[in-house]
N, C-alpha and C. Protein backbone atom coordinates (compact mmCIF):
# COMPACT_ATOMS: atom_id res chain seq x y z
N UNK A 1 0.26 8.08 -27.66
CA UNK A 1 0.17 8.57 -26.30
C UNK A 1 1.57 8.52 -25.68
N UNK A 2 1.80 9.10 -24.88
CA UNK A 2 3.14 9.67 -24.16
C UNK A 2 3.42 8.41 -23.22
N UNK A 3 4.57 7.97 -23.11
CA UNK A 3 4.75 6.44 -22.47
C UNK A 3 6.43 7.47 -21.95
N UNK A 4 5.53 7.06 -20.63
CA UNK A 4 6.59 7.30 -19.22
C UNK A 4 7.17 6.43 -18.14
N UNK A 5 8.05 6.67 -17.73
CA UNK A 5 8.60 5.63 -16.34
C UNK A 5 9.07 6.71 -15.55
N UNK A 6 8.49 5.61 -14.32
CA UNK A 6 8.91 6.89 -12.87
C UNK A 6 10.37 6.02 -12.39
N UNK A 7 11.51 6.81 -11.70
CA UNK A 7 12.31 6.40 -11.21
C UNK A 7 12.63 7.17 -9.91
N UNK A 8 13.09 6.64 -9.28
CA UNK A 8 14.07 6.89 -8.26
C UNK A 8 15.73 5.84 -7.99
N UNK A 9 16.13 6.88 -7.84
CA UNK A 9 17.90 6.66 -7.20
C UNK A 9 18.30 6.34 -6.16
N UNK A 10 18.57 5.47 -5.43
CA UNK A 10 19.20 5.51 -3.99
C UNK A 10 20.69 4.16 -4.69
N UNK A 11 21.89 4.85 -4.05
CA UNK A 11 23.01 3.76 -4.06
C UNK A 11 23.29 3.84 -5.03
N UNK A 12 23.30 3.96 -6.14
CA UNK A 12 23.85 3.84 -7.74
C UNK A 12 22.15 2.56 -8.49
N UNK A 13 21.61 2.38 -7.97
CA UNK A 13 20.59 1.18 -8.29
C UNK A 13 19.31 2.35 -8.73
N UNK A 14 18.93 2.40 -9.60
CA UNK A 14 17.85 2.94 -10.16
C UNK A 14 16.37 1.79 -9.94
N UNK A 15 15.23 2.42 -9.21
CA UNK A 15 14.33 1.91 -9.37
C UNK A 15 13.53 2.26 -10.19
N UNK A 16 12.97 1.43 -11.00
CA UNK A 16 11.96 1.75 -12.21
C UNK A 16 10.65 1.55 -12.06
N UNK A 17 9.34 2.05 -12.20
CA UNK A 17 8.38 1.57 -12.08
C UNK A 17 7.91 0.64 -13.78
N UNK A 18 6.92 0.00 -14.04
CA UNK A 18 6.22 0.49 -15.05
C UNK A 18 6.12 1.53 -15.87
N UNK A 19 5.70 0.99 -17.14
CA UNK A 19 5.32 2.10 -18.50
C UNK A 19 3.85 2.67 -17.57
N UNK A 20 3.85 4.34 -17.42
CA UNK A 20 2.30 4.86 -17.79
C UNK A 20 2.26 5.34 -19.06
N UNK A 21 1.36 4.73 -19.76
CA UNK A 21 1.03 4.94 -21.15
C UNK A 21 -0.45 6.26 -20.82
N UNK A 22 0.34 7.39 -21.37
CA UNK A 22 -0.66 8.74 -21.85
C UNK A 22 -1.26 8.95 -20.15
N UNK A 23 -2.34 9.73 -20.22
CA UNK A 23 -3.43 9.76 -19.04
C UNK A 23 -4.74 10.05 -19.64
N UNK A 24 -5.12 10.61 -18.82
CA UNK A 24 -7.10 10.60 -18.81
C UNK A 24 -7.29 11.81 -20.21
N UNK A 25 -6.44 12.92 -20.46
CA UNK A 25 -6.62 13.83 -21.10
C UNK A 25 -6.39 12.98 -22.71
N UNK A 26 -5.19 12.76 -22.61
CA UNK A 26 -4.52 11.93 -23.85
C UNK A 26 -5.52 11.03 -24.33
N UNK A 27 -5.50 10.17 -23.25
CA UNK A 27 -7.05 8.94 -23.80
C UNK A 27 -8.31 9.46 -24.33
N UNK A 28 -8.40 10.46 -23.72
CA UNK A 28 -10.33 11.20 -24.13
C UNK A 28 -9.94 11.66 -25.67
N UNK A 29 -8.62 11.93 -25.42
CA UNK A 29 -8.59 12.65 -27.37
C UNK A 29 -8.43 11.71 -28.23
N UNK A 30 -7.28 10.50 -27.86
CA UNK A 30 -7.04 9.20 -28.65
C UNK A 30 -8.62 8.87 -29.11
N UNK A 31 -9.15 8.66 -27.94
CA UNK A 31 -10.64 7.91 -28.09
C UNK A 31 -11.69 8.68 -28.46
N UNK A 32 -11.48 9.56 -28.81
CA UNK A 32 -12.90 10.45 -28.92
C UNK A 32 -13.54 10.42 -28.27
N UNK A 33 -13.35 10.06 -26.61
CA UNK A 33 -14.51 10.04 -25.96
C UNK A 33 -14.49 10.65 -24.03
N UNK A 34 -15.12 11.03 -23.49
CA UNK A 34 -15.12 11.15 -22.35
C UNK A 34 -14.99 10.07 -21.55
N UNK A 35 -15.16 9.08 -21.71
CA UNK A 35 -15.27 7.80 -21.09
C UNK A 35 -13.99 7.01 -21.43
N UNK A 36 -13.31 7.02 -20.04
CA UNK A 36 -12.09 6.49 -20.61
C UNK A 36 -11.43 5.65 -19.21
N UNK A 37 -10.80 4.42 -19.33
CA UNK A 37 -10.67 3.73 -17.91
C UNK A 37 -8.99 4.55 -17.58
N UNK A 38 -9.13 5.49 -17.47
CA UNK A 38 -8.16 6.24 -16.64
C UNK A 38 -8.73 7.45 -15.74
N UNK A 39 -8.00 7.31 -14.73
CA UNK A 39 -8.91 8.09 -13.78
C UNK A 39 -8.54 9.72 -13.22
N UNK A 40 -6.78 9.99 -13.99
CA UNK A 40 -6.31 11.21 -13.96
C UNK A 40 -5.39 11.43 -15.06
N UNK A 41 -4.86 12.91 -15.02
CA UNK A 41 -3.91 13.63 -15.87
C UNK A 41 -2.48 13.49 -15.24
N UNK A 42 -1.75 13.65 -16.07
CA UNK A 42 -0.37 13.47 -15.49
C UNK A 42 -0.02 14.61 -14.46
N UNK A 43 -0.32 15.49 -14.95
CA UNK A 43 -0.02 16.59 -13.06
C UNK A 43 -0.33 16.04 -12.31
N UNK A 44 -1.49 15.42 -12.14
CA UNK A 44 -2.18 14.94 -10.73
C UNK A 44 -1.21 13.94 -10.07
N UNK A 45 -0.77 12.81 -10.77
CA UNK A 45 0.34 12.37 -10.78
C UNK A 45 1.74 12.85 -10.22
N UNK A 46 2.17 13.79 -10.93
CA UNK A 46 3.29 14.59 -10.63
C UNK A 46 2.89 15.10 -8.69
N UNK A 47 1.74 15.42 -8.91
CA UNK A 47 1.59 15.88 -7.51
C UNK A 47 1.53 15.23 -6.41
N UNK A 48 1.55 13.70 -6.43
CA UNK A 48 1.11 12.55 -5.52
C UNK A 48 3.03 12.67 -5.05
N UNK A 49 3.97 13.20 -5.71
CA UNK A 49 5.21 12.44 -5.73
C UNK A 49 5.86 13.74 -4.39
N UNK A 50 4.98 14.46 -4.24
CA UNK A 50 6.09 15.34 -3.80
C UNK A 50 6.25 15.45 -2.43
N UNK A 51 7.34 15.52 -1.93
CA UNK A 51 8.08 15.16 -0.47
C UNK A 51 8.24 13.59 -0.49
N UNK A 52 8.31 13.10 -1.57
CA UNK A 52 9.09 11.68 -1.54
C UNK A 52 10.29 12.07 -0.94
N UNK A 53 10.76 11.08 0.66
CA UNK A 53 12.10 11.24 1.18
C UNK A 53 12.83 10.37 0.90
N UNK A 54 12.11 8.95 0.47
CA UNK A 54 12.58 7.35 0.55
C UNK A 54 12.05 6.51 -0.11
N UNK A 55 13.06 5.50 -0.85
CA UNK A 55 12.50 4.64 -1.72
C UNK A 55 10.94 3.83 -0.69
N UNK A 56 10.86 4.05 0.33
CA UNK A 56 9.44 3.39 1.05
C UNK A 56 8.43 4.22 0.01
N UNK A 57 8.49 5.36 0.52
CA UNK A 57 7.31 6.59 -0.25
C UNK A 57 7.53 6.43 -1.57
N UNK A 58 8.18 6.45 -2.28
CA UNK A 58 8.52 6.61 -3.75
C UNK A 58 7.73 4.98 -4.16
N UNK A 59 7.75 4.10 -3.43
CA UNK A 59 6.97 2.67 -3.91
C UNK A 59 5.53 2.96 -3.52
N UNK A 60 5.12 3.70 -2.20
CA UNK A 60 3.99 3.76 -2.02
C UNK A 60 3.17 4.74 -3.31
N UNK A 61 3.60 5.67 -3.57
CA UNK A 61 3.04 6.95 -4.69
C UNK A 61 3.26 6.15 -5.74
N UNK A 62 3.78 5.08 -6.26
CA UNK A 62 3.70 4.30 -7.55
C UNK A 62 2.57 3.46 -7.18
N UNK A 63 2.55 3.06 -6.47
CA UNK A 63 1.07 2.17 -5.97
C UNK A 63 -0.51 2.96 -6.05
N UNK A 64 -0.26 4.26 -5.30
CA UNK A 64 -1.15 5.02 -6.19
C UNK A 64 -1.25 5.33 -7.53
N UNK A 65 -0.07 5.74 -8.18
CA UNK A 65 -0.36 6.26 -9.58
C UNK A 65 -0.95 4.80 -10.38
N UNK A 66 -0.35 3.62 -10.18
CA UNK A 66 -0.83 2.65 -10.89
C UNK A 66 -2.44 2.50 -10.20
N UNK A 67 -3.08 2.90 -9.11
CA UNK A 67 -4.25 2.59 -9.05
C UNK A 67 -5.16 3.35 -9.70
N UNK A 68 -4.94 5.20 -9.75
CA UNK A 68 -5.22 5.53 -10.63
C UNK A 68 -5.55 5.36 -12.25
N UNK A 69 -4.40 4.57 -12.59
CA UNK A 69 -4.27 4.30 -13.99
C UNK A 69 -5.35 2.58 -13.98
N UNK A 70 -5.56 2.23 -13.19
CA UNK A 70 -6.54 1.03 -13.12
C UNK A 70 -5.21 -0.29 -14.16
N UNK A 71 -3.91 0.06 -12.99
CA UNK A 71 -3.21 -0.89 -13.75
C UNK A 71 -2.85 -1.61 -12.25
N UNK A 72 -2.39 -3.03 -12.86
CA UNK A 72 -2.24 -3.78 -11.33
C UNK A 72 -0.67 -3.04 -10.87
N UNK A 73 -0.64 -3.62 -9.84
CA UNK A 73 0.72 -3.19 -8.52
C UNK A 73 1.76 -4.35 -9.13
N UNK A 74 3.08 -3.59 -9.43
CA UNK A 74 4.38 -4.54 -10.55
C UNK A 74 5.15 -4.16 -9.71
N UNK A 75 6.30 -5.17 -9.53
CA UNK A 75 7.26 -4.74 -8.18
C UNK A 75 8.07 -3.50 -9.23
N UNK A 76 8.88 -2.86 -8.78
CA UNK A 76 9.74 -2.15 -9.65
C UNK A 76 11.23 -3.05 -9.93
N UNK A 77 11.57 -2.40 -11.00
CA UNK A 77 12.42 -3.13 -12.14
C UNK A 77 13.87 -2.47 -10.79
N UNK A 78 15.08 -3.50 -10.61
CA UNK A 78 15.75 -3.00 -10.06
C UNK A 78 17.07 -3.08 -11.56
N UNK A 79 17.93 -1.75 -11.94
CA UNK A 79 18.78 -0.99 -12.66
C UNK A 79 19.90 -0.82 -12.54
N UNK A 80 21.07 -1.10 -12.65
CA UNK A 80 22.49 -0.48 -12.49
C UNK A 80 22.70 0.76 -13.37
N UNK A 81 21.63 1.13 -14.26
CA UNK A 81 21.95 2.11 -15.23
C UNK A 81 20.46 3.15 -15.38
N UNK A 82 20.58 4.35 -15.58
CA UNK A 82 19.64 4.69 -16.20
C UNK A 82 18.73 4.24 -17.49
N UNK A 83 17.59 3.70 -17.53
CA UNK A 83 17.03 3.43 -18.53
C UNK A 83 16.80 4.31 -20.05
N UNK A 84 16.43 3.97 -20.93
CA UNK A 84 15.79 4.77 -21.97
C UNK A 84 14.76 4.49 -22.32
N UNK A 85 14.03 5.69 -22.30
CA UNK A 85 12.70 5.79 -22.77
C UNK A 85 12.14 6.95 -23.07
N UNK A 86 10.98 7.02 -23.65
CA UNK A 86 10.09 8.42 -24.51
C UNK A 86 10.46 9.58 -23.46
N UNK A 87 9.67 9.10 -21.89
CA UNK A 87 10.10 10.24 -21.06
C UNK A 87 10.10 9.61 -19.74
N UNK A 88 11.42 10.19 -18.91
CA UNK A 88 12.10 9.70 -17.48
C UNK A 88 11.50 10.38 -16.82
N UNK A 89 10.67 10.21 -15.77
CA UNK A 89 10.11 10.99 -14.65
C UNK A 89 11.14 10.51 -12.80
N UNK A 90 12.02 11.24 -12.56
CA UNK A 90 12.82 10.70 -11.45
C UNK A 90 12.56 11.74 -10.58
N UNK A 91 12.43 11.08 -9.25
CA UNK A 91 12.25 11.88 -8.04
C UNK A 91 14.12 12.87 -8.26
N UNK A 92 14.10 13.55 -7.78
CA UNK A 92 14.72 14.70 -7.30
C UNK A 92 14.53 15.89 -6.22
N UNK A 93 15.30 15.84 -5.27
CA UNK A 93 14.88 16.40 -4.48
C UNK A 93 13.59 16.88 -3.66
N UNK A 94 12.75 15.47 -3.76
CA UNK A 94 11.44 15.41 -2.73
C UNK A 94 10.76 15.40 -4.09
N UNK A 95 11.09 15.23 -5.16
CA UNK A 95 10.15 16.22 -6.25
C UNK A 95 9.98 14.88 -7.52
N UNK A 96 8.69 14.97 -8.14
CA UNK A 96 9.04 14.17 -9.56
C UNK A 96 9.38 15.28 -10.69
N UNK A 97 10.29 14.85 -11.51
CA UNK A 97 10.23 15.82 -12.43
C UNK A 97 10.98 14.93 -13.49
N UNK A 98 10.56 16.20 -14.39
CA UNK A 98 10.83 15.55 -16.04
C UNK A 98 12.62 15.35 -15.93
N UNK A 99 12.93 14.18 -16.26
CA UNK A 99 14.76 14.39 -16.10
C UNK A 99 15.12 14.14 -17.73
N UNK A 100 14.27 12.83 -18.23
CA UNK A 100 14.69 13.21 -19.82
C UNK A 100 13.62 12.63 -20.46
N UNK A 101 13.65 13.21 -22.06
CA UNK A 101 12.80 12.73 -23.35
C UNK A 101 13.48 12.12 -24.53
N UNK A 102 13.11 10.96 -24.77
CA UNK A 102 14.28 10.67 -26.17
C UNK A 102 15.24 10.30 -25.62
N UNK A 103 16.13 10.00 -24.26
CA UNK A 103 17.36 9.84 -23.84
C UNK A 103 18.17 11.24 -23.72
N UNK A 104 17.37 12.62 -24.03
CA UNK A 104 18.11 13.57 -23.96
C UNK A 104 17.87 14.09 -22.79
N UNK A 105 18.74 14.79 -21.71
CA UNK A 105 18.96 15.14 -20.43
C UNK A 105 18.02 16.71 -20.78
N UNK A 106 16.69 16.35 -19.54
CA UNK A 106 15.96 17.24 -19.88
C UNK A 106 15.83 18.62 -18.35
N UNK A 107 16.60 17.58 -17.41
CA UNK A 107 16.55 18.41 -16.08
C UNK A 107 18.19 19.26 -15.95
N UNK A 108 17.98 20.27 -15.47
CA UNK A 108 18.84 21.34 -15.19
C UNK A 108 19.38 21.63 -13.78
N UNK A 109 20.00 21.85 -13.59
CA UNK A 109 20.27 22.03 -12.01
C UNK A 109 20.61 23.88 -11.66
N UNK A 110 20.48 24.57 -10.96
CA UNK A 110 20.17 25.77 -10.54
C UNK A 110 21.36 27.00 -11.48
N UNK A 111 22.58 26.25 -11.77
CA UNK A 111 23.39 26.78 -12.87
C UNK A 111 23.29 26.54 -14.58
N UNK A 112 22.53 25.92 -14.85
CA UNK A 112 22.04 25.67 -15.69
C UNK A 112 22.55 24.10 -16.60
N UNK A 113 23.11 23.32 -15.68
CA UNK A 113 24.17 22.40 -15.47
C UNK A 113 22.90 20.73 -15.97
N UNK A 114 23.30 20.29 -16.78
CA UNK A 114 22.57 19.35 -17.29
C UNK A 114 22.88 18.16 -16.03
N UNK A 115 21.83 17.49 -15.37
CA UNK A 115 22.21 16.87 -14.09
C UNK A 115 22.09 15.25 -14.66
């Protein structure tokens, strides 16, 4: 299953949430089953994040996504560096989006400029 971390940037300090390991779709196939203690798909997710202005909001929408995921509330990891992992989900411009997979820079900026 797909093992993600949400981040946000303010100051050079990267906030990290927690691993979400897969979602509700991933689990029903892992498990063969409809019945699965996750309660959404990762869009749904993606969609809780948007018009994040401030690390306030960006902690509150991790508080949801982990309630969703029926995982407890973990303070976030504070970073001087970007982390590595399977896949980086970082706010950007009000927005969550994919920034990398593998450690490879997966977000683009409007020139086609690896950000």
């Amino acid at each position: 299953m797909t093992r993600r971390i949400l981040v946000y940037k303010e100051n050079e300090i990267y906030y990290v949430s927690q691993e979400f390991n897969g979602d509700k779709a991933e689990m029903q196939r892992f498990k063969k089953s409809e019945n699965v203690p996750l309660n959404s798909n990762w869009e749904e997710i993606i969609l809780l994040f948007d018009s994040v202005k401030n690390l306030n909001d960006f902690k509150e929408c991790v508080r949801i996504a982990e309630l969703k995921f029926n995982y407890d509330n973990e303070n976030l990891f504070e970073m001087d560096e970007m982390p590595k992992w399977e896949e980086i989900w970082m706010v950007i411009g009000g927005k969550l989006k994919l920034y990398s997979i593998y450690g490879e820079i997966n977000y683009y900026d409007n020139m086609g400029m690896a950000k």
